[in-house]
N, C-alpha and C. Protein backbone atom coordinates (compact mmCIF):
# COMPACT_ATOMS: atom_id res chain seq x y z
N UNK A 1 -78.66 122.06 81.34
CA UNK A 1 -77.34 121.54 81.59
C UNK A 1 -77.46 120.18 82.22
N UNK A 2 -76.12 119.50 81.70
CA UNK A 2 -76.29 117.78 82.50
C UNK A 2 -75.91 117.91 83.81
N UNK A 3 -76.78 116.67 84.27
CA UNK A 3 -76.31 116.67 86.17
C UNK A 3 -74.89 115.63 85.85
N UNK A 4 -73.95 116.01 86.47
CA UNK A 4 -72.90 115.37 86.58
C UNK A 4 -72.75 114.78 87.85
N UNK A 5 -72.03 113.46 87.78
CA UNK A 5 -72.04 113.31 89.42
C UNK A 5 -70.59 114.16 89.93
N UNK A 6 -70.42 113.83 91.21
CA UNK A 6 -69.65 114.24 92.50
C UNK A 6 -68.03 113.83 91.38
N UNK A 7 -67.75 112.35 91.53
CA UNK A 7 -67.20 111.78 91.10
C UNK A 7 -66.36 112.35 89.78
N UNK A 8 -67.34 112.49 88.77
CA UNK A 8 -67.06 113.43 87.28
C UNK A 8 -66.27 114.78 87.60
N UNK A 9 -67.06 115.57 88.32
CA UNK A 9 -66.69 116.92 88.90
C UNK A 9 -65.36 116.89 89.24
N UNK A 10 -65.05 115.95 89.97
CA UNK A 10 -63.59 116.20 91.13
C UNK A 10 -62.62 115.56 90.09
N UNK A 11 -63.28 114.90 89.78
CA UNK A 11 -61.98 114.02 88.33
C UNK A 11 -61.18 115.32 87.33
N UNK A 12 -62.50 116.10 87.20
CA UNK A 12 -62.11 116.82 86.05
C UNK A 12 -61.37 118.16 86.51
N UNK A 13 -61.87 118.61 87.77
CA UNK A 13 -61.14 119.58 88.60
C UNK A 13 -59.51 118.91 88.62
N UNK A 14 -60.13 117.58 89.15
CA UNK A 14 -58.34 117.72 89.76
C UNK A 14 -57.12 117.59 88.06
N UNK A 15 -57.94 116.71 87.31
CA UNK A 15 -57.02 117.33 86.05
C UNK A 15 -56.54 118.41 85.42
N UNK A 16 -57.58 119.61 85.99
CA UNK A 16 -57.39 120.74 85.38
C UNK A 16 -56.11 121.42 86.05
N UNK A 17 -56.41 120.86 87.51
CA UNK A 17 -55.27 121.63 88.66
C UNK A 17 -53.84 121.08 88.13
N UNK A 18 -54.07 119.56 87.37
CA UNK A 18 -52.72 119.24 87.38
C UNK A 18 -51.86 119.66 86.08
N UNK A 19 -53.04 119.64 85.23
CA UNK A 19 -52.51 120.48 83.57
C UNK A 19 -52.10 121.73 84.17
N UNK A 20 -52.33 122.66 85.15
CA UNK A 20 -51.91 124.17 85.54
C UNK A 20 -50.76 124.29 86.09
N UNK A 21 -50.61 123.08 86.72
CA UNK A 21 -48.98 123.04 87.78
C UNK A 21 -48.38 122.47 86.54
N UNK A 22 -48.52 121.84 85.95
CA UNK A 22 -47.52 121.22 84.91
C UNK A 22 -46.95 122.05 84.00
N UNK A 23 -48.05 123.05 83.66
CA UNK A 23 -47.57 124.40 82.56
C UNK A 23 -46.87 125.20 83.48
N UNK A 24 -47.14 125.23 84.88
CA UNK A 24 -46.56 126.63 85.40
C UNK A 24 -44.74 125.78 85.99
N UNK A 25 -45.14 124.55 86.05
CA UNK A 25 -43.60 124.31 86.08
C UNK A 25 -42.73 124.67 84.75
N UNK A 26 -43.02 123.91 83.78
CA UNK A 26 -42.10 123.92 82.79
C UNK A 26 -42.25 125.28 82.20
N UNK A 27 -43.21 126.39 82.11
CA UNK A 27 -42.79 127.66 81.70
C UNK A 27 -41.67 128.31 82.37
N UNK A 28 -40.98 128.60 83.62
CA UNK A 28 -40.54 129.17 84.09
C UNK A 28 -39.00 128.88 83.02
N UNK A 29 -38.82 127.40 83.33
CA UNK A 29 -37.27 127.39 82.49
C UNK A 29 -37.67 127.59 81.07
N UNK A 30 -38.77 127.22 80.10
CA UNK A 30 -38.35 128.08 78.96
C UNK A 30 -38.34 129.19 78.81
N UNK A 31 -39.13 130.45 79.37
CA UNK A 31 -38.92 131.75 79.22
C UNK A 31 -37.34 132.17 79.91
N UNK A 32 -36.82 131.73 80.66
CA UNK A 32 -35.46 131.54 81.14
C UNK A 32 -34.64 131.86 80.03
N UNK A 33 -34.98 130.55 79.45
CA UNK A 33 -33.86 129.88 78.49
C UNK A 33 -33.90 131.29 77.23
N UNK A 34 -35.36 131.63 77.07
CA UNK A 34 -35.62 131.92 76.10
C UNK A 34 -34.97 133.27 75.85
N UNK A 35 -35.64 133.84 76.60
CA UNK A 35 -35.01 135.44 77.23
C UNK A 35 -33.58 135.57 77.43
N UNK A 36 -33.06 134.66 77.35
CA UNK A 36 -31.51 134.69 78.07
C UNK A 36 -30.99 134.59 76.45
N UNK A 37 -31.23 133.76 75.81
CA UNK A 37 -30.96 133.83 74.44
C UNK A 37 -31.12 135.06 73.36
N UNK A 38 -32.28 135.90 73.65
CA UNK A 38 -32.35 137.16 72.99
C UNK A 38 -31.39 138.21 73.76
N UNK A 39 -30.83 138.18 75.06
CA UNK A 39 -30.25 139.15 75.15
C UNK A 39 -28.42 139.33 74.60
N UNK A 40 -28.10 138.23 74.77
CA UNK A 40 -26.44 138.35 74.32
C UNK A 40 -25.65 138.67 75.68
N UNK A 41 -25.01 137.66 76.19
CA UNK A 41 -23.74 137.86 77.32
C UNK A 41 -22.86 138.66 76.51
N UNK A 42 -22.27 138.28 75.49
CA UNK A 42 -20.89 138.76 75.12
C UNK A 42 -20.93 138.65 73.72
N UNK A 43 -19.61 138.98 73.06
CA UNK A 43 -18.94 138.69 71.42
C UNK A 43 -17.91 138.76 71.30
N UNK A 44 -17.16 138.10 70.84
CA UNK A 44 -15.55 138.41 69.87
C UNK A 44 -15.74 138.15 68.97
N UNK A 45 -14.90 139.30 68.08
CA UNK A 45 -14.69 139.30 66.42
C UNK A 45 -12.64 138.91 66.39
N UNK A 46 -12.46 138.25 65.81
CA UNK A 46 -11.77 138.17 65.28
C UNK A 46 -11.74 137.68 63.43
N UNK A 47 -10.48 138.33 62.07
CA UNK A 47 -10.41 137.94 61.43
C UNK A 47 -12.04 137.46 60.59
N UNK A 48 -13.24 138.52 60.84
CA UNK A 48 -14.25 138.57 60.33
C UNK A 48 -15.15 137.69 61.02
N UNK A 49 -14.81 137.13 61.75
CA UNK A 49 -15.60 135.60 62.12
C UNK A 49 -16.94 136.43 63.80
N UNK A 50 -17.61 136.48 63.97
CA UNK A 50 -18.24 137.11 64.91
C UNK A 50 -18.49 135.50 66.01
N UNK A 51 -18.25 135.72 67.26
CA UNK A 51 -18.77 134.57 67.77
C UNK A 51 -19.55 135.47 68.73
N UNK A 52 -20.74 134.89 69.17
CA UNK A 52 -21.76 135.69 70.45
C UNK A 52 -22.12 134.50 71.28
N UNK A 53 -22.19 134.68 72.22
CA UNK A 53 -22.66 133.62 73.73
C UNK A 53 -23.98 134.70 73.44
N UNK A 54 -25.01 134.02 73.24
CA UNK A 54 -26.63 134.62 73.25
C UNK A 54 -27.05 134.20 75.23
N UNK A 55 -26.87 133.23 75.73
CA UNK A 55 -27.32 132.93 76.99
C UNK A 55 -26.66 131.43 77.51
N UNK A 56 -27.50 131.08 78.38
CA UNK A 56 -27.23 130.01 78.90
C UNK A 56 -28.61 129.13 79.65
N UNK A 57 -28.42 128.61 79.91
CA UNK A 57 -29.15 127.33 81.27
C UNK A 57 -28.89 126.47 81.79
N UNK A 58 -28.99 126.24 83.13
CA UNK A 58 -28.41 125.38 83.92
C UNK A 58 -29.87 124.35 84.03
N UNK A 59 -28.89 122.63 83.21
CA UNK A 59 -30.06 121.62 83.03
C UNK A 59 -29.28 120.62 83.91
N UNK A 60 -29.90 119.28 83.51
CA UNK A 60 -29.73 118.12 84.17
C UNK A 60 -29.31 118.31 85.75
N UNK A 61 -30.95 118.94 86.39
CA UNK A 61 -30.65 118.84 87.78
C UNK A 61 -29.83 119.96 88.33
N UNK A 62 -29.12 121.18 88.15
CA UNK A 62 -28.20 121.67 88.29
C UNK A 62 -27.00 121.00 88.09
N UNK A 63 -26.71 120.07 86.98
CA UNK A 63 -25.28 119.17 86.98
C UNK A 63 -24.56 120.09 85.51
N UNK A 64 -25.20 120.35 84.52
CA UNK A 64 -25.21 120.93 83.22
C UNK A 64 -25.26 122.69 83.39
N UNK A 65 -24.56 122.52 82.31
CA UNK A 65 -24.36 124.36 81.65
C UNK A 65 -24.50 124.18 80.43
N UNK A 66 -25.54 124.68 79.83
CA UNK A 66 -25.70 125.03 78.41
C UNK A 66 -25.80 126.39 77.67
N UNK A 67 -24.55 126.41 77.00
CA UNK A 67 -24.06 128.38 76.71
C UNK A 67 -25.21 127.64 75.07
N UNK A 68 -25.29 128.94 74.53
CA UNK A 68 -26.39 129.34 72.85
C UNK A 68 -25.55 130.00 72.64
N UNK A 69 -24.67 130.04 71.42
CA UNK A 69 -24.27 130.64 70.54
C UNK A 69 -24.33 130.90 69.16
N UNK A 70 -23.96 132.08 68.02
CA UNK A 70 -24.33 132.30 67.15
C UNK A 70 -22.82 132.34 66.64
N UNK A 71 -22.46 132.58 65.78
CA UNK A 71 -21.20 132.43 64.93
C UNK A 71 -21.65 132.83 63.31
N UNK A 72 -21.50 134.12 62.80
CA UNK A 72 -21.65 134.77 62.28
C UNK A 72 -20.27 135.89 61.28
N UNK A 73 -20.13 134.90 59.74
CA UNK A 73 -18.88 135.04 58.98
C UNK A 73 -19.16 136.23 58.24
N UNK A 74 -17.94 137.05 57.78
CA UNK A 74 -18.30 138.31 57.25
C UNK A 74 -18.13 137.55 55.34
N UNK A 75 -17.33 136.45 55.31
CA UNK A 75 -17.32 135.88 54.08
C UNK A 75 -17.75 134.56 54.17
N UNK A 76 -18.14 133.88 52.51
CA UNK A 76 -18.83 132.35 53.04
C UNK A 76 -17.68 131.10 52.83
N UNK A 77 -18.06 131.18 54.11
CA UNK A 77 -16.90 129.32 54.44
C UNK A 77 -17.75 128.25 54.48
N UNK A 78 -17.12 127.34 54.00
CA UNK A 78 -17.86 125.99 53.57
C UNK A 78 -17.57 124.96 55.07
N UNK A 79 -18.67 124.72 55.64
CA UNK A 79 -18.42 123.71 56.54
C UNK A 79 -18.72 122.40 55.80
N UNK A 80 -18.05 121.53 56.42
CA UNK A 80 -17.96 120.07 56.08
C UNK A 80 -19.43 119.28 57.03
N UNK A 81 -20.59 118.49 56.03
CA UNK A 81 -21.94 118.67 57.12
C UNK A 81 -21.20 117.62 57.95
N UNK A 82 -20.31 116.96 57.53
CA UNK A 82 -20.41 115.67 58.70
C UNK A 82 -19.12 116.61 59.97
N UNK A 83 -19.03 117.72 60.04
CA UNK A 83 -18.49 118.27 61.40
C UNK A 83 -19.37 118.26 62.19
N UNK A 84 -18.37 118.05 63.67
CA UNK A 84 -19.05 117.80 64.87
C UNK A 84 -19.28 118.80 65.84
N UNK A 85 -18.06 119.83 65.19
CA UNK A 85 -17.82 121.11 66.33
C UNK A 85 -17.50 121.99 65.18
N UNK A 86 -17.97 124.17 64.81
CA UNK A 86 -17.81 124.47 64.35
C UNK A 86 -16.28 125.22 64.84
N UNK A 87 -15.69 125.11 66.32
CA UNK A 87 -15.30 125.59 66.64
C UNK A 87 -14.05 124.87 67.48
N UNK A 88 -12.94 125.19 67.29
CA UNK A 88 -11.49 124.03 67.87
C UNK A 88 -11.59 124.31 69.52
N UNK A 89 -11.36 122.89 70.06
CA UNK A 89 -11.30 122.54 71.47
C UNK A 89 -11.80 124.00 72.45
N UNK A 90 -13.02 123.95 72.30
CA UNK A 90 -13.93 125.16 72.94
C UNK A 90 -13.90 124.97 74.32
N UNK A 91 -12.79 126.21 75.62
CA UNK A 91 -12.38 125.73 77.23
C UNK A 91 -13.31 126.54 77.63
N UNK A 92 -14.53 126.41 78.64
CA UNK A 92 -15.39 127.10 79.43
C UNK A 92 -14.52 126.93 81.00
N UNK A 93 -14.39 128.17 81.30
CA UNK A 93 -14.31 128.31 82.91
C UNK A 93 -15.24 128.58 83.95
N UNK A 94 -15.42 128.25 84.81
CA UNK A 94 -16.54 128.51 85.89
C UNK A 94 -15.96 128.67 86.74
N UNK A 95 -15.35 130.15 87.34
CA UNK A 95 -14.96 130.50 88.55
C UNK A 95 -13.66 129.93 88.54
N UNK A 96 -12.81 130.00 87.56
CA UNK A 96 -11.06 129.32 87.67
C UNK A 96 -11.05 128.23 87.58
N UNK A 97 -12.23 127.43 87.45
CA UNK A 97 -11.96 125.85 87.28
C UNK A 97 -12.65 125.48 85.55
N UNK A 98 -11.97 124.70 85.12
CA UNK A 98 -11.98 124.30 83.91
C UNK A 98 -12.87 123.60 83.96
N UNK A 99 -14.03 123.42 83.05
CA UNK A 99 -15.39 122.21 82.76
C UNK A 99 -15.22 122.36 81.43
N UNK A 100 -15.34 120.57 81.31
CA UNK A 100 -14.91 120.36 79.52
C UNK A 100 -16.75 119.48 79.11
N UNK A 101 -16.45 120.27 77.93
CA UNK A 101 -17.91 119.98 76.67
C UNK A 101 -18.31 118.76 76.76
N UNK A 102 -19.67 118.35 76.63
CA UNK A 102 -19.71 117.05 76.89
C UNK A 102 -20.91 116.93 75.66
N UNK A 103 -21.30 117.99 74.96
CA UNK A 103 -21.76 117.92 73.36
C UNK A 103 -21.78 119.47 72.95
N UNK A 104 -21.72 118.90 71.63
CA UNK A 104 -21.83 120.65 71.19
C UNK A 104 -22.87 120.50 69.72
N UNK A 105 -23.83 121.47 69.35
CA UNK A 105 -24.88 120.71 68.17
C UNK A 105 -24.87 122.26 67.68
N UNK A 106 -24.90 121.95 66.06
CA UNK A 106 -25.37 123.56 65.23
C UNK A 106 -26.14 123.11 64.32
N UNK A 107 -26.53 124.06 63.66
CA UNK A 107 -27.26 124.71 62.13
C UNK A 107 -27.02 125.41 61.56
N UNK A 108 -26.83 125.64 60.12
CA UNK A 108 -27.02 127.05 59.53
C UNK A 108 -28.36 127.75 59.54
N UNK A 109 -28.04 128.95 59.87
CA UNK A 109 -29.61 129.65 60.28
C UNK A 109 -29.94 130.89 59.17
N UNK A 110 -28.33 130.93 58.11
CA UNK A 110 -28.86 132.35 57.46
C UNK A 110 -27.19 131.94 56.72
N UNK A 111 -27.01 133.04 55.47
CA UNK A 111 -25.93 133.26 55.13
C UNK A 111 -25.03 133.44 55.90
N UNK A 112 -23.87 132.45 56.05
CA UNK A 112 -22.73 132.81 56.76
C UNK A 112 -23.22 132.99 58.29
N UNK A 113 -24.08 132.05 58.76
CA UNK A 113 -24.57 132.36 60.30
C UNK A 113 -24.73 131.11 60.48
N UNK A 114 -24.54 130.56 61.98
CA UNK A 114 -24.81 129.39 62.76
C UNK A 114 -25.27 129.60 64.00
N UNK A 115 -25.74 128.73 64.29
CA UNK A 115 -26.49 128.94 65.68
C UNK A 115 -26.38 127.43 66.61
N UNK A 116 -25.64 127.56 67.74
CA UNK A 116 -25.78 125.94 68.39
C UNK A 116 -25.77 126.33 69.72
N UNK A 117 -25.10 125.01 70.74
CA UNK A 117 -25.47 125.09 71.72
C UNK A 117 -24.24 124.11 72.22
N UNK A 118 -23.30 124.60 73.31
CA UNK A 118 -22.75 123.60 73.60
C UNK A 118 -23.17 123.19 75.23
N UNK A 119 -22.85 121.73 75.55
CA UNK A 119 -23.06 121.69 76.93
C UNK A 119 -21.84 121.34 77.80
N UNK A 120 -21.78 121.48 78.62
CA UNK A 120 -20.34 120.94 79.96
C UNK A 120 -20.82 120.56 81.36
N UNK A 121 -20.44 119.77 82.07
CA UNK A 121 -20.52 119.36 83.18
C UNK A 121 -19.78 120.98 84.72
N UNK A 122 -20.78 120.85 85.14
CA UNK A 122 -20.74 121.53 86.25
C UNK A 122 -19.85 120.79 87.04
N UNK A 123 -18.78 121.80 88.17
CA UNK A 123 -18.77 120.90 89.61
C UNK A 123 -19.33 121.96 90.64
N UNK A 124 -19.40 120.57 91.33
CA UNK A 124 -20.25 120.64 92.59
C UNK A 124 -19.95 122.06 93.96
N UNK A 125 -18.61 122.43 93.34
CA UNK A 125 -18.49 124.04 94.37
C UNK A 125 -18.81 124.63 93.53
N UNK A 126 -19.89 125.76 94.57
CA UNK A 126 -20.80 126.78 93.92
C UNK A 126 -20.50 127.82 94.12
N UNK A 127 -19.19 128.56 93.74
CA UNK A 127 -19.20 129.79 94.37
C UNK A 127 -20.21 130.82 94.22
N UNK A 128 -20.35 132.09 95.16
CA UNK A 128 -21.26 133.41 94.77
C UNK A 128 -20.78 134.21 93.57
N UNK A 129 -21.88 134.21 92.49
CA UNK A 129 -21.58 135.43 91.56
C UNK A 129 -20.59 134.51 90.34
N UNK A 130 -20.29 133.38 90.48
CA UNK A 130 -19.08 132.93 89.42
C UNK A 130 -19.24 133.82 87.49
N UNK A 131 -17.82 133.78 88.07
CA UNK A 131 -17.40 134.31 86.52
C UNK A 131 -17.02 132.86 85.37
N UNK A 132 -17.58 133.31 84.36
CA UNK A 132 -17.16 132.35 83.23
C UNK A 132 -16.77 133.27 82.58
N UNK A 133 -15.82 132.12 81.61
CA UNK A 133 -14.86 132.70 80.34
C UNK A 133 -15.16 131.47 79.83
N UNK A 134 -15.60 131.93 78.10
CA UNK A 134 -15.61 130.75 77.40
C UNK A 134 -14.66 131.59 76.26
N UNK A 135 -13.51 130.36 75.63
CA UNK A 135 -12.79 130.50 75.01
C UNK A 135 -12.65 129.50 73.67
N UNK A 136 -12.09 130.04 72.75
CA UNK A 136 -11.86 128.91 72.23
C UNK A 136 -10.45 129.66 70.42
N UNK A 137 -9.67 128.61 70.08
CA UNK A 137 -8.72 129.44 69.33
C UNK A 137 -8.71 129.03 68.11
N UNK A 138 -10.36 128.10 67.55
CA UNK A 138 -10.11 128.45 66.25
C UNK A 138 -11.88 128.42 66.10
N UNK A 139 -12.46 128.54 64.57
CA UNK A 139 -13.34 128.61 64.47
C UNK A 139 -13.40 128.46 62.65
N UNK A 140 -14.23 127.78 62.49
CA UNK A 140 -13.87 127.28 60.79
C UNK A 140 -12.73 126.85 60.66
N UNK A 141 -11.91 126.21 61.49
CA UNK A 141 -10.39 126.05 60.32
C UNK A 141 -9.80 127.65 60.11
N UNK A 142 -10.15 128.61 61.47
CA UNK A 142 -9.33 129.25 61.27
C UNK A 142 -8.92 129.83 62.68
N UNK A 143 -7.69 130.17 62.08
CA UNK A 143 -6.94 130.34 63.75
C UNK A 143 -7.20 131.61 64.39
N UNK A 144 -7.45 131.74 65.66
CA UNK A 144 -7.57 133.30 66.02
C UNK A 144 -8.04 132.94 67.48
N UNK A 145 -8.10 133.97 68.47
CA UNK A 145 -8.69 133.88 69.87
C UNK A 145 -9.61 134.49 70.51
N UNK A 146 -10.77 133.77 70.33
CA UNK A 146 -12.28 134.45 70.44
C UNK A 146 -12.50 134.72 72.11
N UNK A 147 -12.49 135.10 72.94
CA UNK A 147 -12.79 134.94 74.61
C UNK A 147 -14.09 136.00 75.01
N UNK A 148 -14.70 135.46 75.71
CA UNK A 148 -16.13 136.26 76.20
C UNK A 148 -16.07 135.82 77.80
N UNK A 149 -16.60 136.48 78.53
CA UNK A 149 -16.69 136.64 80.23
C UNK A 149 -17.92 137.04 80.27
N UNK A 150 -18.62 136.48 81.34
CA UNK A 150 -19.72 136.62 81.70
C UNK A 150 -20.54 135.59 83.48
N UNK A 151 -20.96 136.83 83.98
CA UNK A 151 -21.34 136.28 85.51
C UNK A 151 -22.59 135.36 85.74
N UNK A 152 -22.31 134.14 86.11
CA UNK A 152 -23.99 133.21 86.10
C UNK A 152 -24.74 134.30 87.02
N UNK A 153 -26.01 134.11 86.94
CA UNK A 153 -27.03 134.39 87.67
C UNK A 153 -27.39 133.53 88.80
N UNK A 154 -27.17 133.93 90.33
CA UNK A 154 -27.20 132.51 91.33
C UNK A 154 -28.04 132.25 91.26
N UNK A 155 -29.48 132.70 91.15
CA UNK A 155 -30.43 132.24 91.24
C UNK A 155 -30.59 130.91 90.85
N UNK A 156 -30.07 131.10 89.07
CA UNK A 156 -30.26 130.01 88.26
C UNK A 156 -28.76 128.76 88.36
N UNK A 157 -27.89 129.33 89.37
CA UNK A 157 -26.80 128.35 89.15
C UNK A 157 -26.61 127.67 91.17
């Protein structure tokens, strides 16, 4: 085996220590994110249309809320690709106070299925345990009133 110096040794240690904190930071929020997405907060069906809140995460610093949703048609509707939102003026509540969307992004993921993500601005009172309601009263160009409730996790909020 090669003699390495002092120098080599500690270089390569301390990179290794820092590749380990770097993975063990950023794993924690994707398995978060990730896990929170396979389980499903909620659903409304209305008029065939299935909407599901899959999860959430709280980004940008604790300033952001980002709900995952799926939207899932029992018949096939034609979206228009240059839409921006699959879903009309989508109101998230956080504890009785209104926070409005500040992007919302999809895909088609399967026949008659979508999958996106919208985001909204947090405010700064944190109550314990907050309840959300995300709502919204149309979906494709069609009218109906989808509503789901669901409690943040303080940990993560």
């Amino acid at each position: 085996m090669r003699n390495l110096s002092k120098n080599t040794m500690r270089f390569s240690g301390g990179v290794a220590l820092l590749i380990c904190l770097l993975i063990g930071f950023a794993s924690p929020t994707l398995t978060s994110a990730e896990s929170m997405s396979n389980q499903g907060l909620g659903s409304a069906e209305v008029n065939g249309i299935k909407l599901t809140i899959n999860g959430y995460s709280i980004v940008n610093h604790g300033q952001n809320i980002r709900l995952y949703y799926t939207i899932h048609s029992k018949s096939d509707i034609q979206v228009n690709p240059n839409a921006k939102s699959l879903m009309a003026s989508p109101h998230i509540w956080v504890a009785h106070t209104l926070v409005r969307e500040t992007s919302d992004t999809f895909k088609k993921v399967g026949k008659n299925e979508y999958k996106g993500t919208i985001e909204a601005q947090l405010h700064q009172y944190r109550p314990e345990k907050p309840h959300v309601t995300f709502k919204t009263d149309g979906i494709f160009n069609q009218n109906g009133e989808w509503a789901i409730d669901f409690i943040l996790n303080n940990a993560e909020y």
